[in-house]
N, C-alpha and C. Protein backbone atom coordinates (compact mmCIF):
# COMPACT_ATOMS: atom_id res chain seq x y z
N UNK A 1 -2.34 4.96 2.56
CA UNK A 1 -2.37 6.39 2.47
C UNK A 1 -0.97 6.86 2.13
N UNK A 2 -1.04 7.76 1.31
CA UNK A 2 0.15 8.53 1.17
C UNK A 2 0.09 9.95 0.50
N UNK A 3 1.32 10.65 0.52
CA UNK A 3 0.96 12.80 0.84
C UNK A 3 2.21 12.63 -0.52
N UNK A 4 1.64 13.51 -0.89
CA UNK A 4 2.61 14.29 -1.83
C UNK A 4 3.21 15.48 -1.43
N UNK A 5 4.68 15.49 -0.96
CA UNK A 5 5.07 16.37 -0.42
C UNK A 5 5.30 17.74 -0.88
N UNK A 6 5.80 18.93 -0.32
CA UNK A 6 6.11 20.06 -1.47
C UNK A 6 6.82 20.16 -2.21
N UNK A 7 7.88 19.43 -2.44
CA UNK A 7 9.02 19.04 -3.33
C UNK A 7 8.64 18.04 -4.53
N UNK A 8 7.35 17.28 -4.17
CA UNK A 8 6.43 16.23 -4.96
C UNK A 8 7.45 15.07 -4.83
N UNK A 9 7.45 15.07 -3.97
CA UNK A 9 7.95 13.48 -3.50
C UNK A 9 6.60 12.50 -2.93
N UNK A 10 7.09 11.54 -2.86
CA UNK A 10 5.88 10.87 -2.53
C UNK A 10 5.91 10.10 -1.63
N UNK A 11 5.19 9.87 -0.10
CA UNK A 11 5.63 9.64 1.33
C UNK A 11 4.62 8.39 1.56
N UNK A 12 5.44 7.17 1.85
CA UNK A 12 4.35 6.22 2.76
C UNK A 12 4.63 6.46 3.46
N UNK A 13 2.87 6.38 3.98
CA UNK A 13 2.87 6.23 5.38
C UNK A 13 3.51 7.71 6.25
N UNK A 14 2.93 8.65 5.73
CA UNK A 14 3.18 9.94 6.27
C UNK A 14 2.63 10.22 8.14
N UNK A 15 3.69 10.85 8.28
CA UNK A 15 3.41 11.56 9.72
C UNK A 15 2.38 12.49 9.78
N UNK A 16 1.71 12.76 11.11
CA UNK A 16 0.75 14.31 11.62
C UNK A 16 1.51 15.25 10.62
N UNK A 17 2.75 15.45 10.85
CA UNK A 17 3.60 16.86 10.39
C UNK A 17 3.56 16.65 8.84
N UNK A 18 3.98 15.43 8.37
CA UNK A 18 3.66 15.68 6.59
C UNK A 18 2.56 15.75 6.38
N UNK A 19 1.29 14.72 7.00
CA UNK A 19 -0.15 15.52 6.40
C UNK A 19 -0.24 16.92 6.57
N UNK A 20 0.44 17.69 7.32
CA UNK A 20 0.10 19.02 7.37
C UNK A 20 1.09 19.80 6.60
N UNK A 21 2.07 19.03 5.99
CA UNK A 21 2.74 20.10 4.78
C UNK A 21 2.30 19.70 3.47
N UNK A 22 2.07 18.60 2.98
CA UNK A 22 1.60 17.96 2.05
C UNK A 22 0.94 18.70 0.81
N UNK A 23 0.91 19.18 -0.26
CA UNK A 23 0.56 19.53 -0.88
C UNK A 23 -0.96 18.92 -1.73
N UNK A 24 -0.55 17.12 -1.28
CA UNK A 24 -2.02 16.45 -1.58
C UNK A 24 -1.65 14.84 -0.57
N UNK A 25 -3.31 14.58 -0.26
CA UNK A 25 -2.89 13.34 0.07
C UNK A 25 -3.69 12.28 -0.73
N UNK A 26 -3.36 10.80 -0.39
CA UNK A 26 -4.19 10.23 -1.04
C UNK A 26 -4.66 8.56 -0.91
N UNK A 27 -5.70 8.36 -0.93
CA UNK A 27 -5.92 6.91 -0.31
C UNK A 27 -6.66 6.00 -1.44
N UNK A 28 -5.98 4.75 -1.51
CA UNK A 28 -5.92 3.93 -2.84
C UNK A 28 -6.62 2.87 -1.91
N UNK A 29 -7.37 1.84 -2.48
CA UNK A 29 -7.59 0.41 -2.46
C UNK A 29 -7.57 -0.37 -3.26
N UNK A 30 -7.06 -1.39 -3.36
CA UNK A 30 -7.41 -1.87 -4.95
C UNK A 30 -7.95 -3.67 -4.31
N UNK A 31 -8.51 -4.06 -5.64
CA UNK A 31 -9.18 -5.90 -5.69
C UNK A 31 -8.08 -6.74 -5.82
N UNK A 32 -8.65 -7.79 -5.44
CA UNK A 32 -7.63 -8.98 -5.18
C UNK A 32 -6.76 -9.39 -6.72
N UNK A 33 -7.66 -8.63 -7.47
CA UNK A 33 -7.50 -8.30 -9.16
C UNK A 33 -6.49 -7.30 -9.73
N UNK A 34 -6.55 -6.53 -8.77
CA UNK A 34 -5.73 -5.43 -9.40
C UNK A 34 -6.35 -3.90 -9.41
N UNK A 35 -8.00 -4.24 -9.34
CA UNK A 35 -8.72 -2.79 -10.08
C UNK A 35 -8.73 -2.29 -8.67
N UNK A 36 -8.89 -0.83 -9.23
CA UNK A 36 -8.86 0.10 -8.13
C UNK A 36 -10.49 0.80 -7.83
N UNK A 37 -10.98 0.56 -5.99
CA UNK A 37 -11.64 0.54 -5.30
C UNK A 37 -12.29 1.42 -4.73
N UNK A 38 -11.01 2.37 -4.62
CA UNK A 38 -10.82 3.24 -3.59
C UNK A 38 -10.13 4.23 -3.80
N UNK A 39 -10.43 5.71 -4.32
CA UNK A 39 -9.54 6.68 -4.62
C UNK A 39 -10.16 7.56 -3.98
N UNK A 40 -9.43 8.31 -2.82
CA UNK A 40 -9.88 9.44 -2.40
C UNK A 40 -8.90 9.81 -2.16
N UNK A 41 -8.82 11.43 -2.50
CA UNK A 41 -7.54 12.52 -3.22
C UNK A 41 -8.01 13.61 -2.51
N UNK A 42 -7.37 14.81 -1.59
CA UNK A 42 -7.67 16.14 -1.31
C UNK A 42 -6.60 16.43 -1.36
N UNK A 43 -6.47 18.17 -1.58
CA UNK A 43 -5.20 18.90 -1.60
C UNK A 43 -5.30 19.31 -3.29
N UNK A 44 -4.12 20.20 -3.54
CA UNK A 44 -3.74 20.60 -5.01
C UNK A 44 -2.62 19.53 -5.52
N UNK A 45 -3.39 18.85 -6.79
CA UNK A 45 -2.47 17.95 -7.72
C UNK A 45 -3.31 18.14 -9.26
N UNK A 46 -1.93 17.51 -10.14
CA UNK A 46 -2.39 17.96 -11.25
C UNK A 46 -2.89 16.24 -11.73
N UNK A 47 -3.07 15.42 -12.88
CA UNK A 47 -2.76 14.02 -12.93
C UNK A 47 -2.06 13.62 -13.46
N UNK A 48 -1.06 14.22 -13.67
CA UNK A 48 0.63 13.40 -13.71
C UNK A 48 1.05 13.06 -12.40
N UNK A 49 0.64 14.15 -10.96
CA UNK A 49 1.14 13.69 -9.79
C UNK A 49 -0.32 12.64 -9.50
N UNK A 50 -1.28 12.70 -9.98
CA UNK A 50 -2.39 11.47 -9.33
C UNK A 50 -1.46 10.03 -10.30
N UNK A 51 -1.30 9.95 -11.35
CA UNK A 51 -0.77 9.11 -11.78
C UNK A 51 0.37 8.55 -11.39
N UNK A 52 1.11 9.29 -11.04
CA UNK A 52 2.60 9.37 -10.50
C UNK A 52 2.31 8.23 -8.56
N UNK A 53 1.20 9.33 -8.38
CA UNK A 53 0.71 8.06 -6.90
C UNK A 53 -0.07 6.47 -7.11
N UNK A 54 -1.05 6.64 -8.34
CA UNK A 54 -1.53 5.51 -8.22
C UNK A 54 -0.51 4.47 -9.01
N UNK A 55 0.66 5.02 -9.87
CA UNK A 55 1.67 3.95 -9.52
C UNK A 55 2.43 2.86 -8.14
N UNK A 56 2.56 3.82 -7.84
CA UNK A 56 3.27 4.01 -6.18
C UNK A 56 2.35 3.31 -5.21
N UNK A 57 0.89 3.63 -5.55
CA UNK A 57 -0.05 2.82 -4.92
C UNK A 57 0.30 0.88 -4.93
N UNK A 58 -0.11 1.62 -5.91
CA UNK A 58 0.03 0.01 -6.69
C UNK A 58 1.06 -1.14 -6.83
N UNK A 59 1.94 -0.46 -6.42
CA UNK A 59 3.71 -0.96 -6.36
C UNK A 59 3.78 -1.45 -5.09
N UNK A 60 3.35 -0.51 -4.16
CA UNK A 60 3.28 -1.00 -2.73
C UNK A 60 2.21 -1.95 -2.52
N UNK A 61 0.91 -2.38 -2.89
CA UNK A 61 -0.03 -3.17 -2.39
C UNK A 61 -0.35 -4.22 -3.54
N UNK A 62 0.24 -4.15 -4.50
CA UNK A 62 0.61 -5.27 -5.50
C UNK A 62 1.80 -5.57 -5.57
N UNK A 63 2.85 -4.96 -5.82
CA UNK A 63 3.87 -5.36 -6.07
C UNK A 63 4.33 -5.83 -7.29
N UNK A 64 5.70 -6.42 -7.53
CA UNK A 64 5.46 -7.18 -9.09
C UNK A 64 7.18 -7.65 -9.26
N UNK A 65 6.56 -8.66 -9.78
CA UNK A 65 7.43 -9.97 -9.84
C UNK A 65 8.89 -9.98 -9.52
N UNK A 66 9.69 -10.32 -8.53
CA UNK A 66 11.04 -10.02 -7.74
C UNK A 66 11.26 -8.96 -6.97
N UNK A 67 9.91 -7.96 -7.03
CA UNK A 67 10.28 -6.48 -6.36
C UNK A 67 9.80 -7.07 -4.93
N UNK A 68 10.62 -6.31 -4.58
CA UNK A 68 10.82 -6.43 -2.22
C UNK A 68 10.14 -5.22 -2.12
N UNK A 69 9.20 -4.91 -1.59
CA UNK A 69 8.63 -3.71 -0.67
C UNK A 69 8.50 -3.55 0.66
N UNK A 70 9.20 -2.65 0.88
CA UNK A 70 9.93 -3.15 2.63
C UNK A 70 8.83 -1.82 3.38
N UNK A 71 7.92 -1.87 4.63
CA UNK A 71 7.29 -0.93 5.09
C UNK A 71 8.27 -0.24 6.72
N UNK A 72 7.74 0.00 7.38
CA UNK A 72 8.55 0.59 8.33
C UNK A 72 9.27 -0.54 9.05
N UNK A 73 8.49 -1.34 9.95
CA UNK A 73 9.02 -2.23 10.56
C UNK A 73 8.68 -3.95 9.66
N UNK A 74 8.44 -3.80 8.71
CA UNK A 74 8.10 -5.67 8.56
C UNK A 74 8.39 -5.41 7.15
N UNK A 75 9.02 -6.70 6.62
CA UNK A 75 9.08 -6.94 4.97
C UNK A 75 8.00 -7.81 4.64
N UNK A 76 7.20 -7.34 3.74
CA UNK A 76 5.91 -7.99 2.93
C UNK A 76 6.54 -9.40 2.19
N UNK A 77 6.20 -10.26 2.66
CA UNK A 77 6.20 -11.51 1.75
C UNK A 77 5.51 -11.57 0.02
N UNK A 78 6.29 -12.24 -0.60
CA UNK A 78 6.40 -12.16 -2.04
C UNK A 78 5.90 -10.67 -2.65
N UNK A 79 6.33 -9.83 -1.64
CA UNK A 79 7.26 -8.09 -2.37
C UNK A 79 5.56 -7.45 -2.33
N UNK A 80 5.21 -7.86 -2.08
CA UNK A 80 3.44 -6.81 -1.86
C UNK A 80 2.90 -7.03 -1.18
N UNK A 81 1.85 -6.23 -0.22
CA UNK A 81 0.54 -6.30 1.02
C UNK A 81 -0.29 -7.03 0.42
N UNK A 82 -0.60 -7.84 -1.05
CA UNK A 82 -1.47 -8.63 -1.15
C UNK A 82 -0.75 -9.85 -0.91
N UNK A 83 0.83 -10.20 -1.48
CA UNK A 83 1.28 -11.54 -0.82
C UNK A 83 1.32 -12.16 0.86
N UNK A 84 1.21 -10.40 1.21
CA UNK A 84 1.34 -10.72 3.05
C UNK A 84 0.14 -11.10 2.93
N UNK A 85 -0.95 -10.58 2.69
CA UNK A 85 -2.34 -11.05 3.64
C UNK A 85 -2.73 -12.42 3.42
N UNK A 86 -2.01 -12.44 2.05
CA UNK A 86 -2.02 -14.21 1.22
C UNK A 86 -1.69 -15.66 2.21
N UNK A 87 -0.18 -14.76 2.82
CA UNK A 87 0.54 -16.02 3.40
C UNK A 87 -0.38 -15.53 5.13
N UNK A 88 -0.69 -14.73 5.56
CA UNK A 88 -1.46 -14.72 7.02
C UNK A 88 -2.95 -15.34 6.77
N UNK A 89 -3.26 -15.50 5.81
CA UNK A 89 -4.79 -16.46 5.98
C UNK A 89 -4.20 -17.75 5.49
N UNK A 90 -3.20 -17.79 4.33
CA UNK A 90 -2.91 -19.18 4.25
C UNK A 90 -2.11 -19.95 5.67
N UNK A 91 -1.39 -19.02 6.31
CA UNK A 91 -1.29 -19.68 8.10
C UNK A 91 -2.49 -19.93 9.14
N UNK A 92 -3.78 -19.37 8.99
CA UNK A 92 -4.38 -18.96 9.25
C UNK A 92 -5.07 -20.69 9.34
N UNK A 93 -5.30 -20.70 7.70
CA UNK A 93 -6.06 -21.54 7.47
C UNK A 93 -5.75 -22.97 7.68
N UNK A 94 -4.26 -23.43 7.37
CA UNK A 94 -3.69 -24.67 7.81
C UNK A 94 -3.46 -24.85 9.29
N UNK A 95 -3.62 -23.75 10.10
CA UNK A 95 -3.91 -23.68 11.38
C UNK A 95 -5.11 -24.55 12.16
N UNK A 96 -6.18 -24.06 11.39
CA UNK A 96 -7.07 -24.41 11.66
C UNK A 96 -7.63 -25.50 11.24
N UNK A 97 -7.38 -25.76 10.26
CA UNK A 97 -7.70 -27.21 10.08
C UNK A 97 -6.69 -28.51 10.35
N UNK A 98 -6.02 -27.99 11.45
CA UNK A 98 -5.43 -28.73 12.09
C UNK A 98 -5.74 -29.69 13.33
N UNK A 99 -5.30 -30.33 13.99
CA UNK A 99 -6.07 -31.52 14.72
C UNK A 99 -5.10 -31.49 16.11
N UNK A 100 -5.59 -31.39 17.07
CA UNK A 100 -4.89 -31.12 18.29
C UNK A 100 -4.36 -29.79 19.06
N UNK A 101 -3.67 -29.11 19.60
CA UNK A 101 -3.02 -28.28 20.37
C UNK A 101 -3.62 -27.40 19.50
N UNK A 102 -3.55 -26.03 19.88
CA UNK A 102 -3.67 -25.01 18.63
C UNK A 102 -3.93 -23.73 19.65
């Protein structure tokens, strides 16, 4: 999720207080592919600012090649939320098919 502020800045991961100044907000999903899933938009925007977010979307939960995307408290492995979830099932999984203690 993220708000387009009144200045048209563009906020991850917005607070109570920016959803309530926000001029628009907006919630992206996208496939393990790339395509997008999930667009739900309220508030006043024109689509230079929808475009302007589903960049931004996309930057943050894809990422792309050497870019670091750092969230509040944790840095995403290989620079996007799809490399994190990548390397937590790939721990996940050599976990488990492991033999003893666990």
């Amino acid at each position: 999720m993220c708000a387009v502020s009144e200045d048209g800045g563009i906020l991850d991961a917005p607070s109570i207080k920016d959803l309530r100044t926000a001029t628009s907000i907006h919630v992206l999903a996208f496939s393990s592919k790339g395509a997008l899933l999930v667009n739900e938009s309220e508030g006043t925007f024109d689509f230079e600012t929808w475009e302007r977010v589903h960049e931004h979307g996309t930057r943050i939960c894809r990422g792309s090649a050497g870019q670091e995307v750092s969230g509040e408290d944790v840095m995403m492995s290989q620079g996007s939320m799809e490399g994190f979830v990548r390397e937590v099932f790939k721990e996940k999984a050599a976990k488990d098919q492991t033999w003893g203690k666990g």
